[in-house]
N, C-alpha and C. Protein backbone atom coordinates (compact mmCIF):
# COMPACT_ATOMS: atom_id res chain seq x y z
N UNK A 1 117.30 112.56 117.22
CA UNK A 1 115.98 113.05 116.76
C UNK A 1 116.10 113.53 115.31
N UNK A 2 115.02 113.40 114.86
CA UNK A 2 114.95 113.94 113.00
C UNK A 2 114.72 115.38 113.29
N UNK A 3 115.89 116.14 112.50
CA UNK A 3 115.35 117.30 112.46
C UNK A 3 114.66 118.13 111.57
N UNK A 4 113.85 117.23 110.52
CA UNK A 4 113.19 117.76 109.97
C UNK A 4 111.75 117.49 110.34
N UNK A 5 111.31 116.48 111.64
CA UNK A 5 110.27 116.54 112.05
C UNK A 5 109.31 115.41 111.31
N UNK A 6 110.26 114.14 110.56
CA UNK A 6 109.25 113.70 109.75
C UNK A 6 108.71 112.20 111.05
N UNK A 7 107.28 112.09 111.23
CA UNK A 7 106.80 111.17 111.73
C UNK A 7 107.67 110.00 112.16
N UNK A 8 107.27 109.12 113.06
CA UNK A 8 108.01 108.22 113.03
C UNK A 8 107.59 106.76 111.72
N UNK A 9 108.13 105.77 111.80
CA UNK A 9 108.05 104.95 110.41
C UNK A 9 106.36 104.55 110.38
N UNK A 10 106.19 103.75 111.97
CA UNK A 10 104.96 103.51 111.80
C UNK A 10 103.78 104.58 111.25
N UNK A 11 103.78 105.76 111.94
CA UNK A 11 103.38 106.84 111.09
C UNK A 11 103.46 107.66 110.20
N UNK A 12 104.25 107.31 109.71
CA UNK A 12 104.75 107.85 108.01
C UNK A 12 103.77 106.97 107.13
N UNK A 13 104.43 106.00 107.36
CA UNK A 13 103.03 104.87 106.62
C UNK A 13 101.97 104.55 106.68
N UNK A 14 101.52 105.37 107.88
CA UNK A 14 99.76 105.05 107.73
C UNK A 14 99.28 106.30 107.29
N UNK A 15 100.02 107.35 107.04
CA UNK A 15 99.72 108.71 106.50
C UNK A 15 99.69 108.63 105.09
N UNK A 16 100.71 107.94 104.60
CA UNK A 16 100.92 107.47 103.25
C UNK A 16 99.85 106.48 102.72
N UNK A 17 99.53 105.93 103.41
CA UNK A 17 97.97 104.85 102.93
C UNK A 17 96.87 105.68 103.30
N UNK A 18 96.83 106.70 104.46
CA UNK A 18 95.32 107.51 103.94
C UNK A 18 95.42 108.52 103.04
N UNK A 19 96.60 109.30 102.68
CA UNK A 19 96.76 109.72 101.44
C UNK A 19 96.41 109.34 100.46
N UNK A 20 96.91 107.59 100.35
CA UNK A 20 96.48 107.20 99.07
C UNK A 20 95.22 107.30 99.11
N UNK A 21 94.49 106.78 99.83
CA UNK A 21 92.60 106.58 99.57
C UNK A 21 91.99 108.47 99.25
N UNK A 22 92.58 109.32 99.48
CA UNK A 22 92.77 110.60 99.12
C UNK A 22 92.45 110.65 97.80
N UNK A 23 93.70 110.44 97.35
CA UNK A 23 94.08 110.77 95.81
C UNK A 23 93.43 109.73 95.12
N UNK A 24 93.07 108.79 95.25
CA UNK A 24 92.30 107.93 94.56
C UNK A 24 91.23 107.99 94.46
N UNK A 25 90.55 108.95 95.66
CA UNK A 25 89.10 109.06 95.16
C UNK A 25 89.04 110.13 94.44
N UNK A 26 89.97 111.16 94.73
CA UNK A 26 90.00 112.72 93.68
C UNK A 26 90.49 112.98 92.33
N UNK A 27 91.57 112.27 92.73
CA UNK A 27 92.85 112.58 91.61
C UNK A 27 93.44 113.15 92.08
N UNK A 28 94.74 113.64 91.29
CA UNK A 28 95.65 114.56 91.86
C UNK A 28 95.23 116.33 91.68
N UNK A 29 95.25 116.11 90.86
CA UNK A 29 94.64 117.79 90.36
C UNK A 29 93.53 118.21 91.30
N UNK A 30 92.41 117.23 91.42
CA UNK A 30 90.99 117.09 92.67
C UNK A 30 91.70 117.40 93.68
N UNK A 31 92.51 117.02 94.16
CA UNK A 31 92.86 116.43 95.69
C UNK A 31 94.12 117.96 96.15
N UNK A 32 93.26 119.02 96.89
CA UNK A 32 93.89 120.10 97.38
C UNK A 32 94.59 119.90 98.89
N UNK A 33 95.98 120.21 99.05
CA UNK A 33 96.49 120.50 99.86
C UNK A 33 95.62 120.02 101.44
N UNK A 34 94.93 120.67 101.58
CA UNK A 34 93.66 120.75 102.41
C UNK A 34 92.70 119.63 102.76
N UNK A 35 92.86 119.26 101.62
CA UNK A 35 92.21 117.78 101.88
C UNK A 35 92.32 116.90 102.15
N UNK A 36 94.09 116.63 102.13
CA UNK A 36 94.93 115.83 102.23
C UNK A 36 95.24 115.99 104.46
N UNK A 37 94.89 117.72 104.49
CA UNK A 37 95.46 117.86 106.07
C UNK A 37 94.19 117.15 106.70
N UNK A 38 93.10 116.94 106.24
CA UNK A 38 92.00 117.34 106.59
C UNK A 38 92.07 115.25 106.83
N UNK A 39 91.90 114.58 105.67
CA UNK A 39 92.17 113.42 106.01
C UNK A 39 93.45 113.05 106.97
N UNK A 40 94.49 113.27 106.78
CA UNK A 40 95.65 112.70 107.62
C UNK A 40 95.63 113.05 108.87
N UNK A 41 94.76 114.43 109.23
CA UNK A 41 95.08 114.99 110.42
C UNK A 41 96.31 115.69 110.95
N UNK A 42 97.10 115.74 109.60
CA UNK A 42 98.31 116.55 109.92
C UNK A 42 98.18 118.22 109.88
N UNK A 43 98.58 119.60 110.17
CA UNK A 43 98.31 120.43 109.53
C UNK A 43 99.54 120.70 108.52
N UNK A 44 99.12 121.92 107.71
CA UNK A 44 100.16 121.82 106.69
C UNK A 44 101.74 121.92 106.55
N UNK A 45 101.91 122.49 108.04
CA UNK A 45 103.38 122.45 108.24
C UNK A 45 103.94 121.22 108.29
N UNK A 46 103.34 120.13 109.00
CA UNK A 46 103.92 119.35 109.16
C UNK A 46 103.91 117.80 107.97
N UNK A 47 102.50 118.44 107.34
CA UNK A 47 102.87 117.44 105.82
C UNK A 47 103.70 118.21 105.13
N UNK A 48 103.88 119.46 105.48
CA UNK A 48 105.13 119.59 104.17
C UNK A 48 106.72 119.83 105.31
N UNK A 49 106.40 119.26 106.27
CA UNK A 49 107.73 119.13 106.32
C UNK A 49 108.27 117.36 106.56
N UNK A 50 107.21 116.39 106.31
CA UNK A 50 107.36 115.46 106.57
C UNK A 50 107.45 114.76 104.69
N UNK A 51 106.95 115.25 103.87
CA UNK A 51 107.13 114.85 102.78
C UNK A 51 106.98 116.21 101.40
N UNK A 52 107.59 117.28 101.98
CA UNK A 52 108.26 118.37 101.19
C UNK A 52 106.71 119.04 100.19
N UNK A 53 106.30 118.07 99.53
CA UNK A 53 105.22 118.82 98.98
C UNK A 53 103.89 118.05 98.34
N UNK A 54 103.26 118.48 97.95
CA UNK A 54 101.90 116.93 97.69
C UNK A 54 102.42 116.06 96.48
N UNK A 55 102.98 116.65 95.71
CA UNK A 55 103.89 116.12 95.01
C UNK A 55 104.25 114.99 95.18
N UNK A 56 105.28 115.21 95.91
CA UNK A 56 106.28 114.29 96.66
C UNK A 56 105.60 113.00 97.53
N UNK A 57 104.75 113.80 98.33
CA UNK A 57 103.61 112.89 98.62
C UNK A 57 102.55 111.99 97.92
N UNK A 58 102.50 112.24 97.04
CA UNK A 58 102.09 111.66 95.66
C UNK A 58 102.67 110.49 95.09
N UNK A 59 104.17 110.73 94.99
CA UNK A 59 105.03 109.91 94.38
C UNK A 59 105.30 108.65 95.05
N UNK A 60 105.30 109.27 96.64
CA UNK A 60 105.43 108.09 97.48
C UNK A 60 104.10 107.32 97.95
N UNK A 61 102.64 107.71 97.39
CA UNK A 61 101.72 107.11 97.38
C UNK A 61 101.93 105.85 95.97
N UNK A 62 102.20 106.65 94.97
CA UNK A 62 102.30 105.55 93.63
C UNK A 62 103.21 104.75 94.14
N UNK A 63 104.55 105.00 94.58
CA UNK A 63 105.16 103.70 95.36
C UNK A 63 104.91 102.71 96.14
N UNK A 64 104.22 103.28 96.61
CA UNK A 64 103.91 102.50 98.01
C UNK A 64 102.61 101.19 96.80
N UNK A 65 101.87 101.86 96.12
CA UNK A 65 100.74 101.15 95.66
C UNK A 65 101.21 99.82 94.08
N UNK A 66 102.60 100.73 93.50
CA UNK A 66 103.13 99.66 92.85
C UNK A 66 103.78 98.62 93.72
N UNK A 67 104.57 98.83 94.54
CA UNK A 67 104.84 97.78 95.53
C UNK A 67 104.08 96.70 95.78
N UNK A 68 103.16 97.19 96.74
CA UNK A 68 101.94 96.62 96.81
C UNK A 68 101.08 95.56 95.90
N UNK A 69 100.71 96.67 94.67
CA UNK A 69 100.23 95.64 93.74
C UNK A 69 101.19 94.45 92.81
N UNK A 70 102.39 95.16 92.81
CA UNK A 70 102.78 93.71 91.98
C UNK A 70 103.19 93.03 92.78
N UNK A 71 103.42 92.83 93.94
CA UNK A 71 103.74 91.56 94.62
C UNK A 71 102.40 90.74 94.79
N UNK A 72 101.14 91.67 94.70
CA UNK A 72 100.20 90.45 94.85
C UNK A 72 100.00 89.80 93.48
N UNK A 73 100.30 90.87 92.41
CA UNK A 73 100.05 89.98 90.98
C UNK A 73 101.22 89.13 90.30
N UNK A 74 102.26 89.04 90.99
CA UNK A 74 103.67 88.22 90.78
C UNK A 74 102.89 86.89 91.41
N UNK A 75 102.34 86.98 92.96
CA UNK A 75 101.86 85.76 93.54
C UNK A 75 100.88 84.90 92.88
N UNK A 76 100.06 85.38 92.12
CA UNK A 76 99.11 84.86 90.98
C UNK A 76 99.54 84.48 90.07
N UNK A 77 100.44 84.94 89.26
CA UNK A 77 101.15 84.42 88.37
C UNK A 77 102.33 83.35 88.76
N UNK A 78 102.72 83.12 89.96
CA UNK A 78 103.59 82.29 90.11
C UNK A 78 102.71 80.77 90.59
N UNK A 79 101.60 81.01 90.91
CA UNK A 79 101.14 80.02 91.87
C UNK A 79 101.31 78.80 90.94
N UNK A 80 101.23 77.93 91.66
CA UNK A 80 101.47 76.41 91.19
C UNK A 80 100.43 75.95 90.59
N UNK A 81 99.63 76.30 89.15
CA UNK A 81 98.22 75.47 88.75
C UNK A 81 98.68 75.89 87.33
N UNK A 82 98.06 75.25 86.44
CA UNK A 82 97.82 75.72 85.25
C UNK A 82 97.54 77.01 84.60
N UNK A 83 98.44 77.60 83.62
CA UNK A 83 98.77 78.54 82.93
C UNK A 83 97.68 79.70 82.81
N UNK A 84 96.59 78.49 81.98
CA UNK A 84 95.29 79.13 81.91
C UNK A 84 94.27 80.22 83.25
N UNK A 85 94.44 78.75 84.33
CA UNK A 85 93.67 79.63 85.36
C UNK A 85 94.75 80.37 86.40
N UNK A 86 95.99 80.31 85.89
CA UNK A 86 96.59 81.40 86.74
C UNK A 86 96.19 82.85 86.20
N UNK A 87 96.66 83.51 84.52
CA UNK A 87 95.91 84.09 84.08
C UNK A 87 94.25 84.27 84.13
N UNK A 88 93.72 82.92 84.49
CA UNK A 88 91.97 83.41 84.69
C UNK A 88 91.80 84.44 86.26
N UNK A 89 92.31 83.90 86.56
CA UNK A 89 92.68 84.11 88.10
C UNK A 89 93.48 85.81 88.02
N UNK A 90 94.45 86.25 87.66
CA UNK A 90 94.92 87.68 86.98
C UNK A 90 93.55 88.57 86.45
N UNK A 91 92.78 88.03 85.61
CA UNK A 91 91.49 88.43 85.49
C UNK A 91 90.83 89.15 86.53
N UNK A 92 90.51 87.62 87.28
CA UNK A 92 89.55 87.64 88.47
C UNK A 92 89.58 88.82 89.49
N UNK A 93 91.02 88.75 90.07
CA UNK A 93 91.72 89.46 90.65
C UNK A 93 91.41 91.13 90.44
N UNK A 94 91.57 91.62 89.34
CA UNK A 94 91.79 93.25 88.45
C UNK A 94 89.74 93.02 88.48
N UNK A 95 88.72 92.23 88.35
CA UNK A 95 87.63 92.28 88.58
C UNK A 95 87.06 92.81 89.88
N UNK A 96 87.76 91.78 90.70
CA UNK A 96 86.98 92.25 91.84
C UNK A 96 88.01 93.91 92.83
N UNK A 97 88.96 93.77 92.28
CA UNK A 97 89.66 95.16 92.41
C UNK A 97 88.52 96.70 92.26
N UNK A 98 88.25 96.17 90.83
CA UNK A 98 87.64 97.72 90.01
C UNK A 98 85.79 97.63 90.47
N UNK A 99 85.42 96.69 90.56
CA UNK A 99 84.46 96.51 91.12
C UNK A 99 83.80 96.67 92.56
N UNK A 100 84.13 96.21 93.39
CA UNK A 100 84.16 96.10 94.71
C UNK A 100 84.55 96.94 95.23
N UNK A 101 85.53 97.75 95.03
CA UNK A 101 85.96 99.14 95.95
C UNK A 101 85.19 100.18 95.89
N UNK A 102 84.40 100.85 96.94
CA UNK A 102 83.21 101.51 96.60
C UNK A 102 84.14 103.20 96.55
N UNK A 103 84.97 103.43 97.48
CA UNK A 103 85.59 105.02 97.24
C UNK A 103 86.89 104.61 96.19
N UNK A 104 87.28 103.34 95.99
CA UNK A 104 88.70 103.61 94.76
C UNK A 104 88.40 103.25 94.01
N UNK A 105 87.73 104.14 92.92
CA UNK A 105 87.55 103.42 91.45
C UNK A 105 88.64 103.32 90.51
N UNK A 106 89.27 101.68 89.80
CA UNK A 106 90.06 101.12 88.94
C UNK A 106 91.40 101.74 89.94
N UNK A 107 92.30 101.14 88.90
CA UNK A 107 93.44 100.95 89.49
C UNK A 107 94.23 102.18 89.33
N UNK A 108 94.56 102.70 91.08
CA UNK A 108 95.77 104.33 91.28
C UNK A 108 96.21 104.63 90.11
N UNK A 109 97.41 103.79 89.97
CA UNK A 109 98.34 103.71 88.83
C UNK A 109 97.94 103.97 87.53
N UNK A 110 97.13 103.26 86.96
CA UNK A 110 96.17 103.34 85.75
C UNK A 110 95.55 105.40 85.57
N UNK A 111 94.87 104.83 86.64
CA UNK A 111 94.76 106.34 86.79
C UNK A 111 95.43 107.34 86.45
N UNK A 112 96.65 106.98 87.37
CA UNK A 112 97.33 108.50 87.43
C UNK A 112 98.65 108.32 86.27
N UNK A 113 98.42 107.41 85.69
CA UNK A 113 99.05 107.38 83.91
C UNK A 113 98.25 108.73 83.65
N UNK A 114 97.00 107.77 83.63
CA UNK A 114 95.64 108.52 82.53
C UNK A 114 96.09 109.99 82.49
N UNK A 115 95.77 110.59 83.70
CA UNK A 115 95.51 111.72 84.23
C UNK A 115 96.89 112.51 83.89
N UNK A 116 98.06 112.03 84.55
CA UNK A 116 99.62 112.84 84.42
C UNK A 116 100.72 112.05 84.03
N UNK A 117 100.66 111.05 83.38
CA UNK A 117 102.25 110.63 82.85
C UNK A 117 102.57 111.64 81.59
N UNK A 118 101.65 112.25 80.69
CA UNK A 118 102.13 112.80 79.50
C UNK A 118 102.92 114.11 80.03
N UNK A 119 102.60 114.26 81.38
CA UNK A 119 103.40 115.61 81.52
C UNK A 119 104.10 115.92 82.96
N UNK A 120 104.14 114.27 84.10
CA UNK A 120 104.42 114.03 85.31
C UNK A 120 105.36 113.16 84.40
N UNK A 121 106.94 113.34 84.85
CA UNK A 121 108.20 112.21 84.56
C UNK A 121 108.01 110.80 85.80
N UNK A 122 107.43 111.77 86.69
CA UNK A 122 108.04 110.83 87.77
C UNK A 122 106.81 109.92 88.08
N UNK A 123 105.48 110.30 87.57
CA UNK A 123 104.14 109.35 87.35
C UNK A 123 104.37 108.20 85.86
N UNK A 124 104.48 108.93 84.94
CA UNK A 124 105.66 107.86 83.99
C UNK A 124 106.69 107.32 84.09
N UNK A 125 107.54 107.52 85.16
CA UNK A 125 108.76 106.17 85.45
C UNK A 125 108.15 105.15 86.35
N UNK A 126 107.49 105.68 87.48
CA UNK A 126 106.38 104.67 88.17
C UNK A 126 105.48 103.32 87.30
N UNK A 127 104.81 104.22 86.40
CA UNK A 127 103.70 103.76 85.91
C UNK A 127 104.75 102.41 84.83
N UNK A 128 105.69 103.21 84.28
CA UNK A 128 106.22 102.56 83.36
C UNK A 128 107.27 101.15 83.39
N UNK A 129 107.87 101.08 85.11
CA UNK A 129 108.46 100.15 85.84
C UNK A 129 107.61 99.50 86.04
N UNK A 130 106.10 100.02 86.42
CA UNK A 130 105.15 98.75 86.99
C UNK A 130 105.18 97.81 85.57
N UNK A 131 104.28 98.61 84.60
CA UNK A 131 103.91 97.73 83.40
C UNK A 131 105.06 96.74 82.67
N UNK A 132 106.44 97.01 82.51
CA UNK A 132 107.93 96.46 82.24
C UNK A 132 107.91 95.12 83.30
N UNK A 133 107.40 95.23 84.92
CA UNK A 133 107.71 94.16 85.44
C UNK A 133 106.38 93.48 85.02
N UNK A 134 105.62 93.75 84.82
CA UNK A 134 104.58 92.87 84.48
C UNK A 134 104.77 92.21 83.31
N UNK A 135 104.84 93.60 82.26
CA UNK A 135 105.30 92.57 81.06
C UNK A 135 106.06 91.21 80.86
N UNK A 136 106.95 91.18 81.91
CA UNK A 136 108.20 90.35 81.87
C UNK A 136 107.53 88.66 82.70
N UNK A 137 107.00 89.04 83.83
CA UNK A 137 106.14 88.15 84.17
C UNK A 137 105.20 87.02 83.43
N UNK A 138 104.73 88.29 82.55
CA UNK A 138 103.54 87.33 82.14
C UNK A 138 104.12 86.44 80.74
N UNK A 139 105.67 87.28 80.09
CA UNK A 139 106.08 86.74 79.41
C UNK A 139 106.59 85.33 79.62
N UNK A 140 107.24 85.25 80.97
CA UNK A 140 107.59 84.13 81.44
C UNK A 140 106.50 82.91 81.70
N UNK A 141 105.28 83.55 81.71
CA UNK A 141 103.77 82.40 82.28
C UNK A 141 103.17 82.07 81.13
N UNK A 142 103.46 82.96 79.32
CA UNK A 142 103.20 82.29 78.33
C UNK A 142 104.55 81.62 77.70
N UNK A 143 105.64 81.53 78.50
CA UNK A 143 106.63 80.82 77.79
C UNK A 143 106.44 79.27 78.28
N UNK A 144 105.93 79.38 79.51
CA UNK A 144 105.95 78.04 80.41
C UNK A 144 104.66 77.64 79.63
N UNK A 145 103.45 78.23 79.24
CA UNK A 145 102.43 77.90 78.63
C UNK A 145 103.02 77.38 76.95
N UNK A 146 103.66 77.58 76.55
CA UNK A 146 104.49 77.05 75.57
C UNK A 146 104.76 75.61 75.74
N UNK A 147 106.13 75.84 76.77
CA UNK A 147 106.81 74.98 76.73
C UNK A 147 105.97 73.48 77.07
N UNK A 148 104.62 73.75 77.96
CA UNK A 148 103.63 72.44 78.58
C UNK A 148 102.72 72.18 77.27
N UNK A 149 102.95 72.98 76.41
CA UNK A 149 101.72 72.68 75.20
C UNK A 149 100.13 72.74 76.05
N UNK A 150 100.41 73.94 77.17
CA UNK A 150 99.18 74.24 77.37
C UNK A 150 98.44 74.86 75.88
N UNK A 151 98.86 75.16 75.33
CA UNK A 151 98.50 75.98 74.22
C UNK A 151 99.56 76.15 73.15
N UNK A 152 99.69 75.99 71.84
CA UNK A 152 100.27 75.68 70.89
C UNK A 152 99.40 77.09 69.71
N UNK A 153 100.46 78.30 70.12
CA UNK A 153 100.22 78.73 69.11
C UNK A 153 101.31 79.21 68.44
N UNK A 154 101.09 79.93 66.94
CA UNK A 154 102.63 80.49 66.73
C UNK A 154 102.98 81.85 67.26
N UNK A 155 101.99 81.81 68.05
CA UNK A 155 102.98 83.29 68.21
C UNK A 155 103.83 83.30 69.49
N UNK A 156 104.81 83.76 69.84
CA UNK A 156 106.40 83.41 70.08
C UNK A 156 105.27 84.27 72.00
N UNK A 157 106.18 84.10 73.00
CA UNK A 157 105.74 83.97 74.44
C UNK A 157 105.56 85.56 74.34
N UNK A 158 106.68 86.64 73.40
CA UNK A 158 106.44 88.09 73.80
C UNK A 158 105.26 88.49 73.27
N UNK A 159 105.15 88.08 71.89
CA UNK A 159 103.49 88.29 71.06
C UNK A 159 102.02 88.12 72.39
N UNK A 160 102.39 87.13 73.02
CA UNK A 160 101.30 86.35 73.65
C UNK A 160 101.01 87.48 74.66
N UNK A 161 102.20 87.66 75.66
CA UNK A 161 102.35 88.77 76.35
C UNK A 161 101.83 90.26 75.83
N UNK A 162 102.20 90.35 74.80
CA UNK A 162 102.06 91.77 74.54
C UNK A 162 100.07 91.59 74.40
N UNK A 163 99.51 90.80 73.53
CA UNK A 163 98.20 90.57 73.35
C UNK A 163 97.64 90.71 75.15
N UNK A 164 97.87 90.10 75.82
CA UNK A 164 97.22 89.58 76.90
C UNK A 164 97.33 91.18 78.04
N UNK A 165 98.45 91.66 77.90
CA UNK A 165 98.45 93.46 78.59
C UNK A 165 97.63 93.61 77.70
N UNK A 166 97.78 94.24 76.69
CA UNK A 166 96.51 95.49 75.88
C UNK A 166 95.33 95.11 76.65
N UNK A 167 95.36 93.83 75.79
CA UNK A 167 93.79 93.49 76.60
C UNK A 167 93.57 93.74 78.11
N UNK A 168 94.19 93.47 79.11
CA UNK A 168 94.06 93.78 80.56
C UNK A 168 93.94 95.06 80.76
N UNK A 169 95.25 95.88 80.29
CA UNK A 169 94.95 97.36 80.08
C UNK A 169 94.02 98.32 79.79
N UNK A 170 93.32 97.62 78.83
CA UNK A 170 92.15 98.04 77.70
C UNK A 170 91.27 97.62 79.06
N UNK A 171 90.91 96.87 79.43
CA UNK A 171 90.27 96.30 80.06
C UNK A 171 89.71 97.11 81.69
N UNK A 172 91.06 97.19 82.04
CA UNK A 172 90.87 98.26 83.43
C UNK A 172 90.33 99.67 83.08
N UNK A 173 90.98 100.09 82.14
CA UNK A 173 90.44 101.35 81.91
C UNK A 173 88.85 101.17 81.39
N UNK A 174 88.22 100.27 80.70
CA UNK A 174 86.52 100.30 80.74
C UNK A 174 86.50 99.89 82.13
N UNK A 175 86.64 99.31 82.87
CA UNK A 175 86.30 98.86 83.84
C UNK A 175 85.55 100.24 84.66
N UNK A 176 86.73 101.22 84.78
CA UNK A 176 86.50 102.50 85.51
C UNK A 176 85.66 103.17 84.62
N UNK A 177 85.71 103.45 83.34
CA UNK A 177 84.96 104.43 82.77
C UNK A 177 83.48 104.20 82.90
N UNK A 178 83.32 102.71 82.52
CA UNK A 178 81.90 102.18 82.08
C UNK A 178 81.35 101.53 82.89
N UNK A 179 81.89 101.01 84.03
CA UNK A 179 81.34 100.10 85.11
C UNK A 179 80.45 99.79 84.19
N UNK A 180 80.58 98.39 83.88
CA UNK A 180 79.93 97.12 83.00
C UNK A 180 80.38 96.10 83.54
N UNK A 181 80.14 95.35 83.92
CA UNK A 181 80.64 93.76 84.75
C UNK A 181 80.22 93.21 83.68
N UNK A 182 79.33 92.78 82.81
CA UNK A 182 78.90 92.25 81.89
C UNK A 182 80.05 92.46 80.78
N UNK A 183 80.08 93.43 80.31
CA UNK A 183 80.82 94.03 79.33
C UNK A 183 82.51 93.27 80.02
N UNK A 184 82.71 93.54 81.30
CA UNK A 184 84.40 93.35 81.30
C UNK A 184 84.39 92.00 81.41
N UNK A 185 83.27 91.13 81.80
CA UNK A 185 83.42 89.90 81.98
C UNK A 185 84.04 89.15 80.60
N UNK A 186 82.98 89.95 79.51
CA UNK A 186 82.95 89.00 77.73
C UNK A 186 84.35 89.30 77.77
N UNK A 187 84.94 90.67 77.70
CA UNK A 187 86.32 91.08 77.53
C UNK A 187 87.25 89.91 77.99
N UNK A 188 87.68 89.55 79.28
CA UNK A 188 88.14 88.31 80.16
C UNK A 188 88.16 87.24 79.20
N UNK A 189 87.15 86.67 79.16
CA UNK A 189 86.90 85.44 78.69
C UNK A 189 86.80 85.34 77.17
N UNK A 190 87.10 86.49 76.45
CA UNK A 190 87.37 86.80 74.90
C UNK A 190 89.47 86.42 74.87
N UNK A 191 89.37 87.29 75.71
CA UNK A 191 91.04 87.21 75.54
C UNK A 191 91.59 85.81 75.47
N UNK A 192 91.16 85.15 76.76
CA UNK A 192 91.40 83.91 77.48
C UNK A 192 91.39 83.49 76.23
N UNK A 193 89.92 82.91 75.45
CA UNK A 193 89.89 82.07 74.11
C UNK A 193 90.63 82.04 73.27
N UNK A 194 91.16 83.70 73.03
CA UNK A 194 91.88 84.08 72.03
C UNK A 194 93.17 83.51 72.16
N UNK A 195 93.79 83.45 72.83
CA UNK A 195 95.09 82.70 73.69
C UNK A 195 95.18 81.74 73.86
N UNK A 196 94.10 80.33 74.66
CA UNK A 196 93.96 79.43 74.48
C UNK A 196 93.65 78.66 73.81
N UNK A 197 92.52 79.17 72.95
CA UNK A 197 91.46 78.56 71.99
C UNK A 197 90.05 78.30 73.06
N UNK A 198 89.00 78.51 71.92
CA UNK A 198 87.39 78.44 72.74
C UNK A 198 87.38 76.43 73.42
């Protein structure tokens, strides 16, 4: 038996996914102790003896949600079609994300940069592993866009990469602030041109 009382696996993890929908609709700072017992149904002894403190609980929400998200955005980027609409498709994807979710507005992670990496280490090593594997990804999907003469420009696969985050980046964050579908759509399909050509 655990003697610190922590859930078993299956329920560790579904505590950890209504947590997340928690903190994502509040924030962290929003999101009191209480609110967290109040959703999970745990009382407070036993969320803090099952994951030490909201903190902690926190950390293993951003885990659980980088996990999560880059394996579905590795799968987009790997799929077997052209350069262009795999990236259109990366778009698409981060659209109907920030859009469509009526209690999680834009993306955890994004978020909880916004909110605490300047002064959370452990929300900035998260945040900062996600964006590094992405970077690296997408570097690899404008090198292959290179190498097919999907697009012939000079700027070298990391340039391309680095252009194509800001913009996505830039991008999620209006997404949440401004809810504009209009507005994030031109954004999308500005970049795309810019990269491909109109």
């Amino acid at each position: 038996m655990n003697k610190r009382g922590r859930p078993r696996e299956f329920e560790y993890s579904s505590i950890v996914d209504v947590a997340m929908k928690t903190f994502w609709k509040r924030g962290y700072e929003g999101c009191s102790t209480q609110d967290l017992c109040n959703d999970t149904g745990l009382g407070k002894g036993s969320l803090y003896n099952a994951f030490g403190s909201k903190h902690e609980l926190y950390e293993q929400v951003l885990e659980r949600y980088h996990e999560t998200g880059i394996r579905e955005q590795m799968k987009l980027l790997d799929a077997p079609i052209l350069v262009k609409e795999r990236l259109s498709n990366f778009f698409q994807w981060a659209l109907k994300e920030d859009f469509e979710n009526c209690d999680q507005k834009g993306c955890l992670l994004i978020n909880a940069g916004v909110e605490r990496a300047q002064n959370d280490s452990a929300v900035q090593e998260i945040f900062s592993r996600h964006v590094e594997l992405l970077r690296q990804a997408i570097e690899k999907v404008m090198e292959e866009g290179l190498q097919t003469g999907e697009f012939s420009k000079k700027q070298t696969a990391e340039e391309l990469a680095s252009l194509f985050l800001s913009s996505y980046y830039g991008f999620r964050v209006l997404n949440v602030s401004m809810q504009n579908r209009m507005l994030s759509e031109q954004i999308m399909k500005g970049t795309l041109e810019s990269i491909f050509g109109a």
